[in-house]
Protein backbone atom coordinates (compact mmCIF):
# COMPACT_ATOMS: atom_id res chain seq x y z
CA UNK A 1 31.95 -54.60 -16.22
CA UNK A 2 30.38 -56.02 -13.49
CA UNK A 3 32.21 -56.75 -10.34
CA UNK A 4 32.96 -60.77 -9.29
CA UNK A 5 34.04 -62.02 -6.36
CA UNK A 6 37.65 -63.52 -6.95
CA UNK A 7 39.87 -65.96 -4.64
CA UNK A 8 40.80 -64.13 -1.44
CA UNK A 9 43.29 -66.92 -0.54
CA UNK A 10 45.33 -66.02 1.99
CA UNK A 11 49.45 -66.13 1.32
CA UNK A 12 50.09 -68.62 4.38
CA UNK A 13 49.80 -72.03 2.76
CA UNK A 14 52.03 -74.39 4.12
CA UNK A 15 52.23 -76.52 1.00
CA UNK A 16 53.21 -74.21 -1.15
CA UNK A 17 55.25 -72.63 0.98
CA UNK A 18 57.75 -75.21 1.58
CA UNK A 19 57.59 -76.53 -2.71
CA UNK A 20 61.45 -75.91 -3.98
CA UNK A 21 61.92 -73.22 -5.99
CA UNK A 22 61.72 -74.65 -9.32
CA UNK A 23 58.13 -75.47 -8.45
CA UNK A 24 57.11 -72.29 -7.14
CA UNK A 25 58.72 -70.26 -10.31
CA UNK A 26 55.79 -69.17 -12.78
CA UNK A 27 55.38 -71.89 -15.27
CA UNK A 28 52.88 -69.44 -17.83
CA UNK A 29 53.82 -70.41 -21.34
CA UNK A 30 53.81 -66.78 -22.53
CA UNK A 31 53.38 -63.31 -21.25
CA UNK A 32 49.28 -63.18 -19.42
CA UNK A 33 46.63 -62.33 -22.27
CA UNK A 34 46.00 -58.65 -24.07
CA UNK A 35 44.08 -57.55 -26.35
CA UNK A 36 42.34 -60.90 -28.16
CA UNK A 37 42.91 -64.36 -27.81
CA UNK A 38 41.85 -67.16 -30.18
CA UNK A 39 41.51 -70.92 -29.18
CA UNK A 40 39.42 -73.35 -29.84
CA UNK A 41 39.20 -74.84 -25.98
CA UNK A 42 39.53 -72.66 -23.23
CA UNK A 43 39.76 -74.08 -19.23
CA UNK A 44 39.10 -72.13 -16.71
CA UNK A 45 40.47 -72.48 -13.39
CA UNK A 46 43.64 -74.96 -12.71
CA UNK A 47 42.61 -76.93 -9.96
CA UNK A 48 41.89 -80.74 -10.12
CA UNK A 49 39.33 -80.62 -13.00
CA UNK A 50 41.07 -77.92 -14.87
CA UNK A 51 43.97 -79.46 -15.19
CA UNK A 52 42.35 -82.64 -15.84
CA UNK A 53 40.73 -81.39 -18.41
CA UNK A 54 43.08 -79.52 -20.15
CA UNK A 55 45.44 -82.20 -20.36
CA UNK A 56 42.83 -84.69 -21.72
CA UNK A 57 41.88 -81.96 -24.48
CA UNK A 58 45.17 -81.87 -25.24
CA UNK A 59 45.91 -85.40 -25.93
CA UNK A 60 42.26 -85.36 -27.71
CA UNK A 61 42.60 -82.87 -29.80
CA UNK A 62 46.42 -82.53 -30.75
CA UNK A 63 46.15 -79.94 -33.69
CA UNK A 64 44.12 -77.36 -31.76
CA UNK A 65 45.08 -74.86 -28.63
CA UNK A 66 44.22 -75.17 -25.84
CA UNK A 67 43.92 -72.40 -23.40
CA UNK A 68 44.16 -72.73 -19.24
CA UNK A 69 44.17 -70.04 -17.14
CA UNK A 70 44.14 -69.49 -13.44
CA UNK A 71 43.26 -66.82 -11.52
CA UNK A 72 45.93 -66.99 -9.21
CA UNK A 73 49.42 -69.46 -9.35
CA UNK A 74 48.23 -73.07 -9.94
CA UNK A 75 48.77 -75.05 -6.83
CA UNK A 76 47.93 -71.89 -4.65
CA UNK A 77 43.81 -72.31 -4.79
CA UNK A 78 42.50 -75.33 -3.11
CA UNK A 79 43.71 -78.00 -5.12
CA UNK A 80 46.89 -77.05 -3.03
CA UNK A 81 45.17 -76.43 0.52
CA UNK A 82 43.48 -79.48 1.35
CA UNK A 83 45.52 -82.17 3.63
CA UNK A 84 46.67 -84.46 0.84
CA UNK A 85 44.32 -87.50 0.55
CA UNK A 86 43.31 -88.90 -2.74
CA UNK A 87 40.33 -90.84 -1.26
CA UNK A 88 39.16 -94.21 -3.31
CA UNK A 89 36.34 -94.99 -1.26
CA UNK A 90 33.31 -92.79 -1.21
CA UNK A 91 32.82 -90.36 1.62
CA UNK A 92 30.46 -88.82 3.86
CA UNK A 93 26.92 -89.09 1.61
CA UNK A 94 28.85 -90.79 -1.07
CA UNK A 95 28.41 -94.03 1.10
CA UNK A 96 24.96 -93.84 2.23
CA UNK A 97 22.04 -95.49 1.09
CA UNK A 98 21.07 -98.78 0.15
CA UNK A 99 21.81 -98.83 -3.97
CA UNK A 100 25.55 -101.05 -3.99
CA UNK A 101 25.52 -100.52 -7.53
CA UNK A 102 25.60 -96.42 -6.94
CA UNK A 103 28.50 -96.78 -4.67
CA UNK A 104 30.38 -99.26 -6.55
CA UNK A 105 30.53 -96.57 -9.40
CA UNK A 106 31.85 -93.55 -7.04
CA UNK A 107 34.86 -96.24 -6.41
CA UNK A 108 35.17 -97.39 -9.39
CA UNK A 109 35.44 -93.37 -10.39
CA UNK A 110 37.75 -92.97 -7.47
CA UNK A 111 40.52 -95.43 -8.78
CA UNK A 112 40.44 -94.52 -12.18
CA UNK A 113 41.78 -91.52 -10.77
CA UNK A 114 44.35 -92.54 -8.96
CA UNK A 115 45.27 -94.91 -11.47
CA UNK A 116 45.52 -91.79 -13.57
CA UNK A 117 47.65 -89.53 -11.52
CA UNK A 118 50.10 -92.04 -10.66
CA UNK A 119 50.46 -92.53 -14.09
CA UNK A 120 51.50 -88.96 -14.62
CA UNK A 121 53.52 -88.49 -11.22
CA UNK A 122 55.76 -91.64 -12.53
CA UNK A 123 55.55 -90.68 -15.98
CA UNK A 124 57.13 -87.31 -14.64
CA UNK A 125 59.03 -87.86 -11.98
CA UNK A 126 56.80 -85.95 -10.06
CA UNK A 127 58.22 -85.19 -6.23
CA UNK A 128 55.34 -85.05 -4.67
CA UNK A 129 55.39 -87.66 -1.94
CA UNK A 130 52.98 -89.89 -3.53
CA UNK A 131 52.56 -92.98 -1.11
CA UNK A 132 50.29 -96.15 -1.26
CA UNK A 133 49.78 -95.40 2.80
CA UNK A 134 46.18 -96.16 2.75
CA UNK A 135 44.02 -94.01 5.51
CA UNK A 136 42.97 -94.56 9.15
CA UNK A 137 39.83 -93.34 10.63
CA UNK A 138 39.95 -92.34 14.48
CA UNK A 139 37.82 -92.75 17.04
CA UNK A 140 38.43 -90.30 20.31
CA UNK A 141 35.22 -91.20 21.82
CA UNK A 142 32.47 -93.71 22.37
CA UNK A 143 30.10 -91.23 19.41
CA UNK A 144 33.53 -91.63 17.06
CA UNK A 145 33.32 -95.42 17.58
CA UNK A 146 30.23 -95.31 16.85
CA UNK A 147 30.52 -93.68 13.58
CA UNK A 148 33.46 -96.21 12.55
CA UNK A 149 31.29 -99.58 13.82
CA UNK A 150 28.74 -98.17 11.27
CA UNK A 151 31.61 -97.21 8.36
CA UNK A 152 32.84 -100.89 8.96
CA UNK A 153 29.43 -102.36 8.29
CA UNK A 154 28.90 -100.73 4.91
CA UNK A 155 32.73 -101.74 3.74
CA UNK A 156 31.39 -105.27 4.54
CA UNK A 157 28.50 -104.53 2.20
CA UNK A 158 30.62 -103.52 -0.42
CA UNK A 159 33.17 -106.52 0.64
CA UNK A 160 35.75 -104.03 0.77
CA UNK A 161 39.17 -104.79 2.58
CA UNK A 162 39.69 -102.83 6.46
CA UNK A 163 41.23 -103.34 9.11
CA UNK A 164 39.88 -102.32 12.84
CA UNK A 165 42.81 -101.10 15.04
CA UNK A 166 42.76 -100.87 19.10
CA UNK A 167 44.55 -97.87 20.99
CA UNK A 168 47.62 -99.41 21.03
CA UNK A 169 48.22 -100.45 18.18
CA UNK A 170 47.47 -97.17 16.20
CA UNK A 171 49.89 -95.81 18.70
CA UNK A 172 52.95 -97.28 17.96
CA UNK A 173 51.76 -96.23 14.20
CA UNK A 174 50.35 -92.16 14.96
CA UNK A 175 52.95 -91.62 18.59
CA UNK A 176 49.52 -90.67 20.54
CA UNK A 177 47.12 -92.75 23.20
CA UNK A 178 44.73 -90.66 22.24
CA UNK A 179 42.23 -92.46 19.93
CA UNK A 180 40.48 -95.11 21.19
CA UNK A 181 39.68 -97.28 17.73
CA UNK A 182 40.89 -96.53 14.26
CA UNK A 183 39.31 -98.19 11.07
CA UNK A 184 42.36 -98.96 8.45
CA UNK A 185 41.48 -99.06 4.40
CA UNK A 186 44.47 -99.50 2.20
CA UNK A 187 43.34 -98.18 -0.61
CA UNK A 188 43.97 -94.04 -0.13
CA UNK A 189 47.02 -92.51 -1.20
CA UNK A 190 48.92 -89.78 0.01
CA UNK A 191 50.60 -86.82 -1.72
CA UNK A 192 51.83 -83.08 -1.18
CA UNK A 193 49.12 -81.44 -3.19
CA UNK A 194 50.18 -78.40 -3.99
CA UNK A 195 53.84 -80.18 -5.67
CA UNK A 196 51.35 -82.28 -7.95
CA UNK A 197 49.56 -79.00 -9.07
CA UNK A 198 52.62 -77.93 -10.30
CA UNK A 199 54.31 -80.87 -11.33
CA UNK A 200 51.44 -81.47 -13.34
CA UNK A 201 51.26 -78.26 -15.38
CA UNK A 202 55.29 -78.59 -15.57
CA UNK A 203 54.38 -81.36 -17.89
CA UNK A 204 51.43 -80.01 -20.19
CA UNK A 205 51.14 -81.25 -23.79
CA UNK A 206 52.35 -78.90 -26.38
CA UNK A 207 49.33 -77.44 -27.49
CA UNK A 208 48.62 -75.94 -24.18
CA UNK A 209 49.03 -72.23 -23.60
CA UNK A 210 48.86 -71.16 -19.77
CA UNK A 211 48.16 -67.93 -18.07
CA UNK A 212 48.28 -67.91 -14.50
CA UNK A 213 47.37 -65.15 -12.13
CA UNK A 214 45.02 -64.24 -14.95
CA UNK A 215 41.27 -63.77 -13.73
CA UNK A 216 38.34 -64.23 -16.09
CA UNK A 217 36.45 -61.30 -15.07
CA UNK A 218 33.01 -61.67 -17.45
CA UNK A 219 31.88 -64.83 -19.83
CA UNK A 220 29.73 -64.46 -22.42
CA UNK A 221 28.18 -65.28 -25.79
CA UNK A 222 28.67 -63.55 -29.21
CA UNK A 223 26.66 -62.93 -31.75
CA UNK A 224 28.68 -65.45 -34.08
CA UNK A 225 27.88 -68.00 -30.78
CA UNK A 226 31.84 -67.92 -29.51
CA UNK A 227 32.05 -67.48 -25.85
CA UNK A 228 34.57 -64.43 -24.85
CA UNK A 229 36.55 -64.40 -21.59
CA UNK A 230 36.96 -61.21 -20.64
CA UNK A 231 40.12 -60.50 -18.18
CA UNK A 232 41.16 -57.07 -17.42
CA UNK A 233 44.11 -56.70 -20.33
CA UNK A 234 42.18 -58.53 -23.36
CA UNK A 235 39.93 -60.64 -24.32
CA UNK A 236 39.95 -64.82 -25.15
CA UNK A 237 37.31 -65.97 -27.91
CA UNK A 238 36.99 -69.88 -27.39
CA UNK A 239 34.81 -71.92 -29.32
CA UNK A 240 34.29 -73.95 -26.40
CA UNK A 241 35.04 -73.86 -22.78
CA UNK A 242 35.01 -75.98 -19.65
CA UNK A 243 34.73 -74.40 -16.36
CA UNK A 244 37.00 -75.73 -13.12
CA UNK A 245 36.19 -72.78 -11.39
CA UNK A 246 33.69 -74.77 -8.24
CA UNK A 247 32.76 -72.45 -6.09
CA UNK A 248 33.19 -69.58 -8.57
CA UNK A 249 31.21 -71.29 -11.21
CA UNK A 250 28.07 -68.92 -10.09
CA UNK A 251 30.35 -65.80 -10.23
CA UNK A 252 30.71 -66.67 -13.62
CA UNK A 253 26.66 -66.69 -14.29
CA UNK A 254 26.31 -70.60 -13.68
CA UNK A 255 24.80 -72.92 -10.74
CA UNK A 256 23.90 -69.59 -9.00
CA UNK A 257 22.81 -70.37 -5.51
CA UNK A 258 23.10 -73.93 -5.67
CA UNK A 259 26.75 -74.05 -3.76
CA UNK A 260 27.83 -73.43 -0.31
CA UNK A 261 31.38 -71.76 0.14
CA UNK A 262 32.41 -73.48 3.22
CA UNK A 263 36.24 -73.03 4.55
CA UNK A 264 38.11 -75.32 6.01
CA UNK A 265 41.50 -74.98 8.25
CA UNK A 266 44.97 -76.50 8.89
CA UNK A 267 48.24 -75.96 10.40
CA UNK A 268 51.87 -77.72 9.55
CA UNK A 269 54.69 -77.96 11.77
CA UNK A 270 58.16 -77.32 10.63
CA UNK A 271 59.90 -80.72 10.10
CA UNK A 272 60.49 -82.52 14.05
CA UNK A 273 64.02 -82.82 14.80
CA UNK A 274 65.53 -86.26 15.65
CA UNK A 275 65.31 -85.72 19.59
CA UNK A 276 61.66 -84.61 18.49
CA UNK A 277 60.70 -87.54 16.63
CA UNK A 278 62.02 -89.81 18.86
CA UNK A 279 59.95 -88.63 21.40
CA UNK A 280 57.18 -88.48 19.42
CA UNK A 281 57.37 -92.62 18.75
CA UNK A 282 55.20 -92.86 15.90
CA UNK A 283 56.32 -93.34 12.08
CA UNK A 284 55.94 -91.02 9.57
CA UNK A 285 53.93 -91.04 6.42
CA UNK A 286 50.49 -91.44 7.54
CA UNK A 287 46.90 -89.66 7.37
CA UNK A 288 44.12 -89.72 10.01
CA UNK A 289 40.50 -88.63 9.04
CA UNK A 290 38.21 -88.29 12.06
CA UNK A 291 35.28 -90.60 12.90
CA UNK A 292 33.10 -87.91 12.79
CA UNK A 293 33.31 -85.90 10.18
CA UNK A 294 33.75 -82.39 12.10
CA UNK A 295 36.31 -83.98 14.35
CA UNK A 296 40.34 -83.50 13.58
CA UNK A 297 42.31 -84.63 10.39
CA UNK A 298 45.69 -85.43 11.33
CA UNK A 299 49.07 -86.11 9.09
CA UNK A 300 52.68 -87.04 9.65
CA UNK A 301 54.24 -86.34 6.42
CA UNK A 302 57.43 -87.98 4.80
CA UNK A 303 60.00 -85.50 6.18
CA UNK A 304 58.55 -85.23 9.55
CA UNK A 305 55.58 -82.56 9.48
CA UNK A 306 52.84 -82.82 11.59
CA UNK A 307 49.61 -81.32 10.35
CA UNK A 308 46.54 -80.92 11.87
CA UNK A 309 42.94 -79.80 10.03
CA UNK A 310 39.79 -78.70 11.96
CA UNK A 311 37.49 -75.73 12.00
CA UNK A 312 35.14 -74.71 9.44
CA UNK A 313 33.77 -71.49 8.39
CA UNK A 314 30.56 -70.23 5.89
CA UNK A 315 32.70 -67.68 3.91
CA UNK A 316 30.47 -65.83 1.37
CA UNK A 317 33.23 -63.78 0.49
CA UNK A 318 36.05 -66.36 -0.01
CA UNK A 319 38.29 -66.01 2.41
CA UNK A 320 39.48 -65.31 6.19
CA UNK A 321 40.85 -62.86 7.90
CA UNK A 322 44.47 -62.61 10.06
CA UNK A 323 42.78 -62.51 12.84
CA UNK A 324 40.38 -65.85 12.36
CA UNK A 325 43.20 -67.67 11.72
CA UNK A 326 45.28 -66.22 14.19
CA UNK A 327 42.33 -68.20 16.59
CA UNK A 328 42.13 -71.03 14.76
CA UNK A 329 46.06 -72.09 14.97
CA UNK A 330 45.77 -71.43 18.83
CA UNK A 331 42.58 -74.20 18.66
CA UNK A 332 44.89 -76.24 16.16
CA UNK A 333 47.52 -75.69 19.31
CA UNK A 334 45.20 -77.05 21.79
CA UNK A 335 44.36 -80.16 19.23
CA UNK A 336 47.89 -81.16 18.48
CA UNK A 337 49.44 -80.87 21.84
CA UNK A 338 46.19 -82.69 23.46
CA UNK A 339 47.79 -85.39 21.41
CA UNK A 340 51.38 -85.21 21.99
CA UNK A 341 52.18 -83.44 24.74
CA UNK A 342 55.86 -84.05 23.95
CA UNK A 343 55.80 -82.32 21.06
CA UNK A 344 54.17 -78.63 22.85
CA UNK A 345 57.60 -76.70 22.49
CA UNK A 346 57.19 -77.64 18.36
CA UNK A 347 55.34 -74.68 16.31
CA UNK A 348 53.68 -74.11 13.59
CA UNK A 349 55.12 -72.31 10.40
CA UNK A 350 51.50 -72.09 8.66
CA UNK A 351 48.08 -71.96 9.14
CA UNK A 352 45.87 -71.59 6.08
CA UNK A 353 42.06 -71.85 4.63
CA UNK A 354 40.88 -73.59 1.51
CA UNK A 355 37.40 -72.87 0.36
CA UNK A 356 35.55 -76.02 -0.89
CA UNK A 357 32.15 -75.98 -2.40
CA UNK A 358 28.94 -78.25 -0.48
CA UNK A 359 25.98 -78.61 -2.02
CA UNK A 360 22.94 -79.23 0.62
CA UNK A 361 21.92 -82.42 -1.54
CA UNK A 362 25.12 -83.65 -1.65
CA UNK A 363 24.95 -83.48 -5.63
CA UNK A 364 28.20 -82.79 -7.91
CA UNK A 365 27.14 -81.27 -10.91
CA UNK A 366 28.62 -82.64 -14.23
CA UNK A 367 28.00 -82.03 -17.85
CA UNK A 368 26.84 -79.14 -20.80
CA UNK A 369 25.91 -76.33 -19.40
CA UNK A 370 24.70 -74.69 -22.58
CA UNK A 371 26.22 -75.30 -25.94
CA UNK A 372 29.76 -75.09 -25.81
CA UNK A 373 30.20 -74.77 -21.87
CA UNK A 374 31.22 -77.67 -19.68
CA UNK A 375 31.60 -77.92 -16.56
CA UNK A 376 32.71 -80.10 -13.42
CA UNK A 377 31.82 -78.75 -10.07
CA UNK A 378 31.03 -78.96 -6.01
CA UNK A 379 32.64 -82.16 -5.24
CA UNK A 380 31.54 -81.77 -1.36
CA UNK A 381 35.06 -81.49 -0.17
CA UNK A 382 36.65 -84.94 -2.06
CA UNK A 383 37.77 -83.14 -5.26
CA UNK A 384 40.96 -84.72 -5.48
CA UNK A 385 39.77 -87.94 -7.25
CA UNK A 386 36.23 -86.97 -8.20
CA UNK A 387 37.67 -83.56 -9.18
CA UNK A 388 40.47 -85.25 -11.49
CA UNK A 389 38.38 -87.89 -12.69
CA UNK A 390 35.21 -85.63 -13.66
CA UNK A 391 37.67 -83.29 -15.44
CA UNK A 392 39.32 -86.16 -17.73
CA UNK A 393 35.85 -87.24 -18.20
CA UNK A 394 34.30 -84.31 -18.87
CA UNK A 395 37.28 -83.13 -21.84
CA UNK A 396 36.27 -86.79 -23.27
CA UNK A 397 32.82 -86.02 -23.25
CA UNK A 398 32.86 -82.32 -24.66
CA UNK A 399 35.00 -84.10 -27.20
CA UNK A 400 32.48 -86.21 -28.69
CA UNK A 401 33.44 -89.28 -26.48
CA UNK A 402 31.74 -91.62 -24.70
CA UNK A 403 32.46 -94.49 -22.11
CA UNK A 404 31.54 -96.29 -18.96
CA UNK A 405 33.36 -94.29 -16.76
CA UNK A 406 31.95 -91.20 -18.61
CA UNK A 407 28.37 -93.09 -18.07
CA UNK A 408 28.67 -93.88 -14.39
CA UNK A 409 29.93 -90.46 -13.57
CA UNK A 410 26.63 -88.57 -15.86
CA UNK A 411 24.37 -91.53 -13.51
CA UNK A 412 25.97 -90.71 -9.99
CA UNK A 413 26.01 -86.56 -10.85
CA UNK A 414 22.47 -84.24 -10.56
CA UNK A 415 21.77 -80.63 -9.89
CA UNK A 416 22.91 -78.92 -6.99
CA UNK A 417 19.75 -78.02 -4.86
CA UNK A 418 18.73 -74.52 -4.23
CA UNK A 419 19.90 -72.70 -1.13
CA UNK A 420 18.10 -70.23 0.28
CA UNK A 421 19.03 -66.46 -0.12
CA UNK A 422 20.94 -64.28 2.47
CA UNK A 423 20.89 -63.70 5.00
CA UNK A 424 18.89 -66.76 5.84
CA UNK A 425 21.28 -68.97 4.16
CA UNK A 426 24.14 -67.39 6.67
CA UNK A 427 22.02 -67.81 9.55
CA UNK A 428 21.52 -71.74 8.78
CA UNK A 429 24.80 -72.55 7.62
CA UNK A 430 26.34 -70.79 10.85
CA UNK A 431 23.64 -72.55 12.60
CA UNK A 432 24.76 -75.59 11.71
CA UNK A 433 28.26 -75.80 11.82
CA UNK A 434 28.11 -74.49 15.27
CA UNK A 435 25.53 -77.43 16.05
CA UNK A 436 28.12 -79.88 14.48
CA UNK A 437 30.92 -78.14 16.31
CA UNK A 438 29.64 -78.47 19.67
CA UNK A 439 27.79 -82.30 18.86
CA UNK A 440 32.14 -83.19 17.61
CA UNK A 441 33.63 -81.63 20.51
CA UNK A 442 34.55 -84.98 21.92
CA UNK A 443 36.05 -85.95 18.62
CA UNK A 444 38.15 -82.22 17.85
């Protein structure tokens, strides 16, 4: 069997780190897969579409199994590793261009998700700090408030509601003089990622069998036209699957060089103590998204964790090293105590990477595959909405469906475009995040 490269996450992920332990147990429905598995859906990969997906097919479907499985614990990929914003608005190249219409449907996409995942977290009881905080966008610089003068002209295209904020008064909000504008919208919310993973497969329909920690090694076709999963203790036949697996959709023989593994960074505090927090003078519950969109993501989280995101990485292999990130949480150092100074004697328990998937067209792909195989992938680093919505969608649509939503998502999704091959494509991507880099070094 041909060797595929498999998440090389490292074990230093803040959010799952600090989930309680009835979270963090294994939640797998029955011992992982041997020999050979029949289902008639099969998911693979449990981050934001898989689960999606798998819960929709569910609900769709309710006398036939349905099959997740993950390669590692759900919650520990990057569904659980970004900073926690379930964006409504749409972002970066998302908001570009002159066609309203286009980016009226990328919202309207956005806040059918959210609508959808609060549903579930109250539905639940799902502790996952799930907040209606909205999301500011700061401006270090004169180039940062220049980037958020032109972010506020296209929300007054769309006539969407924002809110400009001076230095001061995002201070007595963030605790830090730093920023020189901020750009409020109210429509964001704010979670712990990596508790909604696993809240959310806590509370699977019960037609759903789950493996975890369970890598699909080979997919294929058999002669009879099922597709077989092929792990390393058995075999799944599915008569149809959808694939959550984003960056690892090529591994699996689909998209192949169409998707840029690119890794991003963060660090989170331990909780600041009262003396700490009172020096700090902000308020807690809050996210920060930079101006510019290599500059710093910052968070203050409900029980009193600050987190700070920066640094990016071309990672062809999926993952970092101990000694990368060993430099990165001494530049996330520099970051955070550039901003609060009072706060420099305050550590950091974790530093982590989460690899998202970019496409250099700026292109999510969604739909059929080939007969049978769906799939949902490179969401250009906003899969928490785009990545739930597509997968609801996409179990509606491989289910014979057909809607609006299902409509405006086919009409704003294309083909990934073609990257070049190595090492050229390493030489450009490094290229240009080092470019970036040094053009946001006002802004990190």
């Amino acid at each position: 069997m041909k060797k595929i490269k498999l998440p090389a996450d490292d074990s230093s992920c803040g959010w799952f780190e600090i989930l309680p332990p009835e979270y963090r147990q294994h939640l797998s429905a029955t011992t992982p897969v041997s020999k050979k598995e029949e289902t008639d859906w099969l998911v693979i990969g449990g981050g934001f579409v898989g689960t999606a997906a798998t819960r929709r097919l569910a609900e769709l479907n309710p006398e036939q199994r349905v099959v997740l499985v993950d390669a590692q614990q759900i919650g520990h990929g990057t569904s659980g590793r970004n900073s926690g914003f379930v964006i409504d608005l749409p972002h970066k190249g998302d908001l570009e261009g002159p066609d309203i219409q286009r980016k009226k449907k990328f919202i309207q996409l956005n806040r059918a998700a959210i609508s959808y995942m609060e549903e579930k977290v109250n539905q639940y009881g799902i502790d996952c700090q799930w907040s209606h905080a909205g999301k500011l966008q700061g401006a270090v610089s004169e180039r940062g408030v220049k980037f958020l003068e032109h972010f506020q002209h296209l929300l007054k295209e769309l006539d969407e509601p924002h809110q400009m904020m001076d230095g001061q008064s995002l201070k007595h909000k963030v605790g830090t003089n730093y920023y020189e504008q901020a750009l409020f919208t109210p429509g964001c919310i704010l979670m712990q990622p990596a508790a909604l993973m696993r809240g959310l497969l806590m509370h699977m329909p019960e037609n759903v069998t789950c493996w975890e920690e369970t890598p699909v090694l080979k997919l294929e076709r058999s002669a009879g036209g099922k597709w077989i999963a092929k792990t390393s203790d058995g075999e799944i036949h599915a008569k149809n699957v959808i694939l959550g697996t984003n960056i690892f959709t090529e591994q699996l023989g689909f998209l192949k060089s169409r998707m840029l593994p690119i890794m991003t960074f963060a660090s989170m505090t331990r909780p600041l103590s009262d003396t700490e927090f009172q020096a700090y003078g902000g308020t807690t519950d809050w996210g920060l998204t930079p101006a510019d969109h290599a500059g710093t993501t910052l968070r203050m989280t409900q029980d009193r964790r600050l987190i700070v995101r920066n640094q990016y990485r071309f990672v062809p292999n999926y993952g970092s090293s101990a000694e990368d990130r060993n430099k990165i949480h001494d530049l996330h150092r520099q970051a955070m105590v550039a901003r609060y100074p009072m706060l420099k004697n305050v550590s950091f328990e974790n530093t982590w990477g989460g690899v998202c998937a970019l496409s250099r067209n700026y292109t999510s792909f969604f739909g059929e595959l080939e007969p049978g195989m769906f799939a949902s992938c490179c969401h250009n680093g906003v899969g928490a909405a785009r990545g739930t919505i597509s997968g609801k969608l996409l179990a509606e649509l491989a289910s014979g469906g057909d809607s609006e939503l299902q409509r405006h998502m086919q009409e704003v999704s294309g083909i990934p475009a073609r990257v070049p091959p190595q090492p050229f494509l390493g030489v450009g991507v490094r290229a240009r995040l080092k470019l970036a880099e040094w053009q946001s070094r006002s802004e990190v």
